[in-house]
Protein backbone atom coordinates (compact mmCIF):
# COMPACT_ATOMS: atom_id res chain seq x y z
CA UNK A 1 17.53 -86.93 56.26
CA UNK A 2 17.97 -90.74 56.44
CA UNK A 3 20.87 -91.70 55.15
CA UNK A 4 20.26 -94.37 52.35
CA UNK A 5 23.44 -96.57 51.91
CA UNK A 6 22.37 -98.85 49.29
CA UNK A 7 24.73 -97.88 46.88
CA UNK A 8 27.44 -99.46 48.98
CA UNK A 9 25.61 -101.98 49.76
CA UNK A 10 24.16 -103.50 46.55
CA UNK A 11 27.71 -102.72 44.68
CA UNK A 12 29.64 -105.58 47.34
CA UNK A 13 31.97 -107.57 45.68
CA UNK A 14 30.73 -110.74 45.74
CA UNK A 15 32.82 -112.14 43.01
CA UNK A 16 35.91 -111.11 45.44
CA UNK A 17 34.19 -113.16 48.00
CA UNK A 18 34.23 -116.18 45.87
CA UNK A 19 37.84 -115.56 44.52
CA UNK A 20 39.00 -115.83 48.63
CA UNK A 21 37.56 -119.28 49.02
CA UNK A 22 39.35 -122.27 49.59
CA UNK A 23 39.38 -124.51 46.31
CA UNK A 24 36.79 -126.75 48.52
CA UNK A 25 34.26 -124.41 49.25
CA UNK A 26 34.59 -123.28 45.60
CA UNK A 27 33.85 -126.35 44.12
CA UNK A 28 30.88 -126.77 46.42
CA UNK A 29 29.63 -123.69 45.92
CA UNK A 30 29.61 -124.19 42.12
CA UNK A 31 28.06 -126.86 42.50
CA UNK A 32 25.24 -125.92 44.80
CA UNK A 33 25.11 -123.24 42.42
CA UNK A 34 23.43 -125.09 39.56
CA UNK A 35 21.39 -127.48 41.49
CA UNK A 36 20.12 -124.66 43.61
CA UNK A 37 16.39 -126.06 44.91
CA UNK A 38 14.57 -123.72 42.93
CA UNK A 39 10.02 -123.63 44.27
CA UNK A 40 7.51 -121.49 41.83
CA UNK A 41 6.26 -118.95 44.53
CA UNK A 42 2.16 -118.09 43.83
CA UNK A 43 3.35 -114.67 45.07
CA UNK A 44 4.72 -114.18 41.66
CA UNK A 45 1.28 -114.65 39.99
CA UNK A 46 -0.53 -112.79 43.10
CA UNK A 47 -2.42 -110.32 40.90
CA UNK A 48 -3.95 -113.49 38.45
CA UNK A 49 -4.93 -115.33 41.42
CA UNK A 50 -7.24 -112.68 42.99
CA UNK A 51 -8.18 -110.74 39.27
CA UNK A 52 -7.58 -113.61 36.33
CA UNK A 53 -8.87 -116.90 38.19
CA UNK A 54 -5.70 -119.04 38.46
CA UNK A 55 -5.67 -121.62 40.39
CA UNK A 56 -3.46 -123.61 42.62
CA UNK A 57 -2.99 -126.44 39.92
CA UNK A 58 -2.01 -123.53 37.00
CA UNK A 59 0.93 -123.04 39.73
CA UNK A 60 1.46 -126.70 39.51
CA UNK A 61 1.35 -126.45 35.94
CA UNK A 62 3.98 -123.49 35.52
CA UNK A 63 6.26 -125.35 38.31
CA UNK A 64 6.49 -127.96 35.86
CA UNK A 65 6.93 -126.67 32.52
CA UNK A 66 9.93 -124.21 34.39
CA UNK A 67 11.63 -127.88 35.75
CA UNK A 68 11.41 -126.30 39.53
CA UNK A 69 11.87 -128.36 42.22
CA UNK A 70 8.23 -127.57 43.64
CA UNK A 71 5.69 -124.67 44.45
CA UNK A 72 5.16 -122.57 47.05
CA UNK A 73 1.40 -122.14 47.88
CA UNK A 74 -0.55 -119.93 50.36
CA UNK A 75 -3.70 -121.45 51.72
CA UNK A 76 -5.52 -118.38 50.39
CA UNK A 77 -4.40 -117.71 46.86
CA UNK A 78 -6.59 -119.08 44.31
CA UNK A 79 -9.81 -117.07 45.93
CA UNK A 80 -12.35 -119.61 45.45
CA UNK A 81 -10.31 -122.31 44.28
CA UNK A 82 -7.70 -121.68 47.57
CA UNK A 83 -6.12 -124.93 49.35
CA UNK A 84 -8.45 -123.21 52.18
CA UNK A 85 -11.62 -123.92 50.90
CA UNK A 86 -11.00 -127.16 48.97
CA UNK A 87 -13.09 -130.36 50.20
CA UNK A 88 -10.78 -133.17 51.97
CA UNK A 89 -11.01 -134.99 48.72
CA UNK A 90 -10.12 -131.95 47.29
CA UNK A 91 -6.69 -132.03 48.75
CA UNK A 92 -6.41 -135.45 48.05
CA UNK A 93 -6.13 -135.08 44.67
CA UNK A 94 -4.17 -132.04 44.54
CA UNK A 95 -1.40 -134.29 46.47
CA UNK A 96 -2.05 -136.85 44.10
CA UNK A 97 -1.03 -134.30 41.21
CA UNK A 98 2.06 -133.24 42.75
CA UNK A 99 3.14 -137.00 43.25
CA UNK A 100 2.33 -138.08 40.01
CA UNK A 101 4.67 -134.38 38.74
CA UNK A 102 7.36 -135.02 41.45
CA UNK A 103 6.51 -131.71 42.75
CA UNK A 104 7.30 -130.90 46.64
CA UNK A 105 4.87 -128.36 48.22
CA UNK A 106 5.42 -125.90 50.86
CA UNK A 107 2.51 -124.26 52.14
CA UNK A 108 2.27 -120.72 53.80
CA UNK A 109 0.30 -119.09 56.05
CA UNK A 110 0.22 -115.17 57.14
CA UNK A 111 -0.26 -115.81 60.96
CA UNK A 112 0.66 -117.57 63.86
CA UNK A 113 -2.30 -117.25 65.79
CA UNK A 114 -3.26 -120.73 66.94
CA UNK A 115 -6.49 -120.97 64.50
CA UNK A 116 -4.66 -120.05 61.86
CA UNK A 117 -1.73 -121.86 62.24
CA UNK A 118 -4.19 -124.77 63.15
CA UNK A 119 -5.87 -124.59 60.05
CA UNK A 120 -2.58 -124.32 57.64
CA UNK A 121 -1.00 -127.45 59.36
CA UNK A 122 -4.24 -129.16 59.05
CA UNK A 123 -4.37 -128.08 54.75
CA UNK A 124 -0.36 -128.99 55.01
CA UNK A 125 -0.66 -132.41 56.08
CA UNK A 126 -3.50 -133.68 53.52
CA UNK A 127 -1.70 -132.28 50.64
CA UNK A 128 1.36 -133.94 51.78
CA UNK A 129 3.33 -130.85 51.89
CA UNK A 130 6.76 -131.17 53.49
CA UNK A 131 6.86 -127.37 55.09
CA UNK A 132 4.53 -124.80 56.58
CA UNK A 133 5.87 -121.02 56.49
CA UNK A 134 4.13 -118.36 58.90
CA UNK A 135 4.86 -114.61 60.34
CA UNK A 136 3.57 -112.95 63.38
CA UNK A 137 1.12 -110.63 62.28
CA UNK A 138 -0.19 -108.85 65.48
CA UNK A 139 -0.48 -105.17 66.47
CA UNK A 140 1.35 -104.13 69.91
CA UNK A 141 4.63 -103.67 71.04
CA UNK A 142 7.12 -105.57 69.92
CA UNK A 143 8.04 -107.15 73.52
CA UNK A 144 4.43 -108.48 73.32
CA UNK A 145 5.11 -109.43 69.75
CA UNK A 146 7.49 -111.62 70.06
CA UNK A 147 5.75 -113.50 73.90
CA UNK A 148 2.83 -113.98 71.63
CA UNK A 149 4.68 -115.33 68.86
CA UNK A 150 6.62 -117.71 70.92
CA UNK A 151 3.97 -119.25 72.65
CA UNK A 152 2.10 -119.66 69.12
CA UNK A 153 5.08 -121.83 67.64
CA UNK A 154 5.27 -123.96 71.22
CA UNK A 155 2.34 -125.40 70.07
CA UNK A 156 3.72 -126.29 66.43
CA UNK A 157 4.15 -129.79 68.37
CA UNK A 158 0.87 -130.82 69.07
CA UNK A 159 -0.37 -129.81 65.92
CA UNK A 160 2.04 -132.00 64.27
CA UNK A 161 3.05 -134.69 66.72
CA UNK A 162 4.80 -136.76 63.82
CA UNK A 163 7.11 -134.22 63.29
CA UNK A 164 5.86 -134.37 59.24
CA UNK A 165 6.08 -130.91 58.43
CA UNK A 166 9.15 -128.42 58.44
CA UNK A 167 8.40 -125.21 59.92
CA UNK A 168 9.57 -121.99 58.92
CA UNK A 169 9.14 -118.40 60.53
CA UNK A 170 9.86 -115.50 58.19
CA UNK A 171 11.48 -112.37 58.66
CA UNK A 172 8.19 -110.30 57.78
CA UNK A 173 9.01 -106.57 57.68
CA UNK A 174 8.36 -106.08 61.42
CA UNK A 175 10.88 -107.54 63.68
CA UNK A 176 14.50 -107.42 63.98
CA UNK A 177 16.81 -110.38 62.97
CA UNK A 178 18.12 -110.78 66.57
CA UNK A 179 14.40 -111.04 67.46
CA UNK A 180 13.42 -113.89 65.18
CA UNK A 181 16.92 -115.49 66.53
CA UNK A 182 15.20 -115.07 69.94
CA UNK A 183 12.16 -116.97 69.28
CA UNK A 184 13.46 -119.47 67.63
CA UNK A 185 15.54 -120.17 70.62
CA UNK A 186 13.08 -119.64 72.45
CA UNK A 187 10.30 -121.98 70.95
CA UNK A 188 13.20 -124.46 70.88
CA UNK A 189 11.21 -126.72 68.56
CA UNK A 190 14.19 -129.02 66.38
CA UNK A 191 11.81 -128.31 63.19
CA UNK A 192 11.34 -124.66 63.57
CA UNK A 193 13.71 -122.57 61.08
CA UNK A 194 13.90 -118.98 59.70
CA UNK A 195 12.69 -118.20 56.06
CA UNK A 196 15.29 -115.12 54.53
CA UNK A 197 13.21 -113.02 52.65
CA UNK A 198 15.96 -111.31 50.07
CA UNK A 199 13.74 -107.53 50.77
CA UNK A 200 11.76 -107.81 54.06
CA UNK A 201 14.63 -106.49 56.71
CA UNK A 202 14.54 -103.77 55.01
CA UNK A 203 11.25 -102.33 56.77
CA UNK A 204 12.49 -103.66 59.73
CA UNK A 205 15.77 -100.94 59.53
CA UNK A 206 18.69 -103.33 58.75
CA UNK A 207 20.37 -103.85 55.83
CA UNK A 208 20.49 -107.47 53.76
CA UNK A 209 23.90 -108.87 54.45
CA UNK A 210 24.01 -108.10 58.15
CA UNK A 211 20.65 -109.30 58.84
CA UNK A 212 22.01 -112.64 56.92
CA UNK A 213 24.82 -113.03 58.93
CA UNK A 214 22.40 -112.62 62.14
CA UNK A 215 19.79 -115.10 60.55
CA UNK A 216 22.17 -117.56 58.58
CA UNK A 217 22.24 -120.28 61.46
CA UNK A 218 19.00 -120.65 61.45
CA UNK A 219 18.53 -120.02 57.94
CA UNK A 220 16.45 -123.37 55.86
CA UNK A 221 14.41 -121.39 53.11
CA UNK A 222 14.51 -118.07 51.17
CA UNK A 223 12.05 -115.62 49.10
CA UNK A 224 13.84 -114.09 46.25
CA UNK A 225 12.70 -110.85 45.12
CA UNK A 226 14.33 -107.60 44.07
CA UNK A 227 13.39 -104.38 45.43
CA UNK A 228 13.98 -100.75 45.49
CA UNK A 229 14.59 -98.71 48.56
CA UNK A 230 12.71 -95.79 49.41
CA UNK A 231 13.08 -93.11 52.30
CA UNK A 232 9.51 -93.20 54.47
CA UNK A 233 9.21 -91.49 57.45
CA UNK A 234 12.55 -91.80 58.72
CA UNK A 235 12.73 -95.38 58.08
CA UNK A 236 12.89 -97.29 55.04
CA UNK A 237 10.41 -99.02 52.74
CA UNK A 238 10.23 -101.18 49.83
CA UNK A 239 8.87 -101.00 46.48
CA UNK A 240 9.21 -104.33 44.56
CA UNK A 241 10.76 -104.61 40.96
CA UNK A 242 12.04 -107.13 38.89
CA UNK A 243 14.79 -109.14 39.79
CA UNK A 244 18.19 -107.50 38.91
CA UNK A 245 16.88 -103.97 38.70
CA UNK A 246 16.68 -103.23 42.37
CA UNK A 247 19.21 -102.10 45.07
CA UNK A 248 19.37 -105.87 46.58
CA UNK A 249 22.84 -107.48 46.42
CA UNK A 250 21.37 -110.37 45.15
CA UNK A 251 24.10 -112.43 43.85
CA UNK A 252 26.25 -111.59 47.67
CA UNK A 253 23.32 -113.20 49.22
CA UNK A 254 23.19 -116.59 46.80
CA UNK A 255 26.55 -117.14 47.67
CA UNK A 256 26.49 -116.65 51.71
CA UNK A 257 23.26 -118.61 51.23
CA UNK A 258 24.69 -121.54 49.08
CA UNK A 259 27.27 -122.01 50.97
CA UNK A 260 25.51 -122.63 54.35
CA UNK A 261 25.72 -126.09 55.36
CA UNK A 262 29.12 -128.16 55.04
CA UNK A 263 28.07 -131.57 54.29
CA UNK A 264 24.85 -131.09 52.75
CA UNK A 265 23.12 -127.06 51.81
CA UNK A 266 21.03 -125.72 54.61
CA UNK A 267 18.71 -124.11 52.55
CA UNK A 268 16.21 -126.41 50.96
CA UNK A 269 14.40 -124.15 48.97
CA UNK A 270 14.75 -120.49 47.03
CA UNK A 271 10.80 -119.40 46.28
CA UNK A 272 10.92 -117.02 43.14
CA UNK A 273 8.74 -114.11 44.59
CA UNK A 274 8.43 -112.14 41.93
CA UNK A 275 6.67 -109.19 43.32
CA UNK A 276 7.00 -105.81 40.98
CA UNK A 277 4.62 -103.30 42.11
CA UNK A 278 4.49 -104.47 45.81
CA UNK A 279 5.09 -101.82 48.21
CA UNK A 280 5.72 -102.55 51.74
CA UNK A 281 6.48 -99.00 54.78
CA UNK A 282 8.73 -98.52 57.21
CA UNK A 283 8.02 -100.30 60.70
CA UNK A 284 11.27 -99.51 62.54
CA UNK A 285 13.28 -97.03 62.11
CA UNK A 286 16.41 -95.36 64.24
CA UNK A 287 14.41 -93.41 66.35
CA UNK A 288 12.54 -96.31 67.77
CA UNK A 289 12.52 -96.51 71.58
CA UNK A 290 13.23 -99.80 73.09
CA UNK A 291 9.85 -101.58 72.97
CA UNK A 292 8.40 -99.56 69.67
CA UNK A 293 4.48 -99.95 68.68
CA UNK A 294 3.81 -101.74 65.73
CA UNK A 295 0.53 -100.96 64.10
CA UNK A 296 -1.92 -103.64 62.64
CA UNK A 297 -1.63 -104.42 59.08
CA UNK A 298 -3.25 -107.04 56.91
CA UNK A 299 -2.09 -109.72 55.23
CA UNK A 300 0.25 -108.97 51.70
CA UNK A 301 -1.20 -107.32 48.55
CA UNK A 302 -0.58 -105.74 45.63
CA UNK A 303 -2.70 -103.34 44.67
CA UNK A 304 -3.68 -103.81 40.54
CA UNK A 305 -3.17 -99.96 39.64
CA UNK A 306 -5.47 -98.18 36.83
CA UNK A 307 -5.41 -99.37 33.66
CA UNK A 308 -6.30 -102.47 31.42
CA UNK A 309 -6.78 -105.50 33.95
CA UNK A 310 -5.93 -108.25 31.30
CA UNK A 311 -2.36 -106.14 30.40
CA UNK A 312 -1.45 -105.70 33.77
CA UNK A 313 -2.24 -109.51 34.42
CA UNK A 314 0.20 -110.59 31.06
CA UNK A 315 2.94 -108.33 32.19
CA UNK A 316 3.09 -110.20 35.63
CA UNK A 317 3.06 -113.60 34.11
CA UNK A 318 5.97 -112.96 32.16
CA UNK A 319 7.39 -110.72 34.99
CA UNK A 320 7.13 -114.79 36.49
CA UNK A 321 8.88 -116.33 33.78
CA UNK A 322 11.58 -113.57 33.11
CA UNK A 323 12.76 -114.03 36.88
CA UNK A 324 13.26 -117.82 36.41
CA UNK A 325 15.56 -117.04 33.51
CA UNK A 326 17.36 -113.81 35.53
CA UNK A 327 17.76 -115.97 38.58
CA UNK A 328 19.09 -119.33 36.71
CA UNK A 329 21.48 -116.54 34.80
CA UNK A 330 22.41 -115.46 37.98
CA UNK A 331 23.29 -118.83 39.55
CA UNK A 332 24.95 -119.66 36.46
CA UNK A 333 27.48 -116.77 36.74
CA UNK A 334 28.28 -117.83 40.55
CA UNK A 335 29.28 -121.34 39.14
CA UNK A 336 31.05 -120.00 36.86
CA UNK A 337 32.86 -117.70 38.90
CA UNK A 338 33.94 -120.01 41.70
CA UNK A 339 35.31 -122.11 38.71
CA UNK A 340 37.14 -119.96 37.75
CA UNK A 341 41.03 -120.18 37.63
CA UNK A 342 43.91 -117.56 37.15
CA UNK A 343 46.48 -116.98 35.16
């Protein structure tokens, strides 16, 4: 039976983490703490963007009335109303909202194959966002998984020659964390970071804090999301939940995350992914061989379940607004922590 260690794992101290600071690091951390970059993620309203007809400027709308520091968009939410099938002029004045809101965007894409990634940099740079995330998405092994994936990002420079966009490739349930280290060496493009998805190594067969340690260098923008860890065919999957009611050591990973960066934080942006109901297999497990298969899969989804449509669709709305208030809580009680004096 696979052994599931997530009891250890989400119960880590991270309060006696923050306690064996320096007074320096403390006081930064605290202070990262409540001005933590916090983006809207349209992940969280995935089920009202392909069932309830939201659109790309509701996001906008919800970014703003929450006070987050900006949205994160995939080309393809919205259906009809997607950044992907919006007129140049289109774009235009979706920028032109964002400006006038003080809204950054980062935009995401669910491929690096060069059309795609063509495409999303293309949507990117008329919206005026300021970062493009993508993922490998290929079937094969992984040794041809990663050669295809780094010579996909080597062309990340032609497609932006100005160097306007930040670039970010996420740990996305298939490869290792030592692997995405690899490519981004690899690609050795000065804009090209990792994105630390708070779930995703788990279908991948490592565990969150090492796979942060392995990552953190590299390390510029995160997913939040809470999950719950489930045996599958002698690897591990993940069924999301809300935030706080998973087996994620959540709060562990804030802090290693905060306090990345010595003169300024290294990660510019924590996307609320609210995902409850997404489930996501195992793709490695232990009994891998060195160069395992990997089998195609499509992009994310969640599937909508049985029941009343318009319930389901309310319940993940405020599943959206509940995890802005869990994960501001959450900061809150770091801040307060490394504040904290004896005696």
């Amino acid at each position: 039976m696979t052994e599931m260690p997530w009891g250890r794992e989400a119960s880590q101290d991270w309060r006696e983490r923050v306690a064996a600071l320096p007074a320096a690091s403390r006081l930064r951390l605290a202070a990262r703490a409540r001005s933590a970059p916090l983006f809207a993620h349209a992940y969280a309203f995935h089920l009202n963007m392909r069932f309830g007809g939201m659109t790309p400027l509701q996001l906008v709308d919800f970014a703003e009335a929450q006070c987050l520091a900006g949205l994160k968009l995939h080309v393809d939410d919205g259906e009809q109303a997607s950044l992907s099938r919006m007129s140049d002029d289109a774009l235009t004045a979706f920028a032109a909202q964002l400006k006038a809101r003080g809204l950054e965007l980062h935009i995401e894409t669910s491929t690096t194959h060069a059309s795609g990634l063509a495409d999303a940099v293309r949507i990117g740079l008329a919206t005026g966002a300021t970062s493009l995330r993508c993922y490998p998405r290929y079937e094969g092994r992984v040794s041809q998984i990663i050669a295809w994936t780094i010579a996909d990002l080597r062309r990340l420079a032609d497609l932006d020659p100005e160097g306007r966009l930040r670039l970010t490739l996420e740990q996305h349930e298939d490869l290792k964390s030592e692997e995405l280290v690899h490519i981004v060496n690899a690609v050795a493009n000065p804009r090209l970071g990792l994105l630390f998805d708070f779930g995703n190594m788990i279908n991948a067969y490592e565990l969150p804090m090492p796979a942060l340690a392995i990552q953190a260098p590299y390390v510029t923008e995160v997913h939040v999301k809470d999950c719950l860890v489930q045996p599958d065919n002698g690897g591990w999957a993940h069924l999301a939940c809300l935030s706080g009611e998973g087996h994620l050591p959540m709060q562990a990973m804030f802090v290693d995350l905060l306090l990345l960066g010595r003169d300024r934080p290294q990660v510019l942006a924590f996307g609320l992914e609210e995902e409850e109901g997404y489930f996501a297999p195992a793709l490695r497990r232990p009994s891998d061989g060195p160069d395992p298969f990997i089998p195609g899969r499509t992009a994310s989804f969640t599937d909508i379940g049985p029941g009343n449509i318009e319930v389901r669709l309310s319940r993940e709305a405020a599943a959206a607004r509940r995890q802005v208030e869990t994960i501001r809580t959450m900061l809150e009680d770091i801040a307060h922590e490394a504040e904290r004096t004896e005696g």
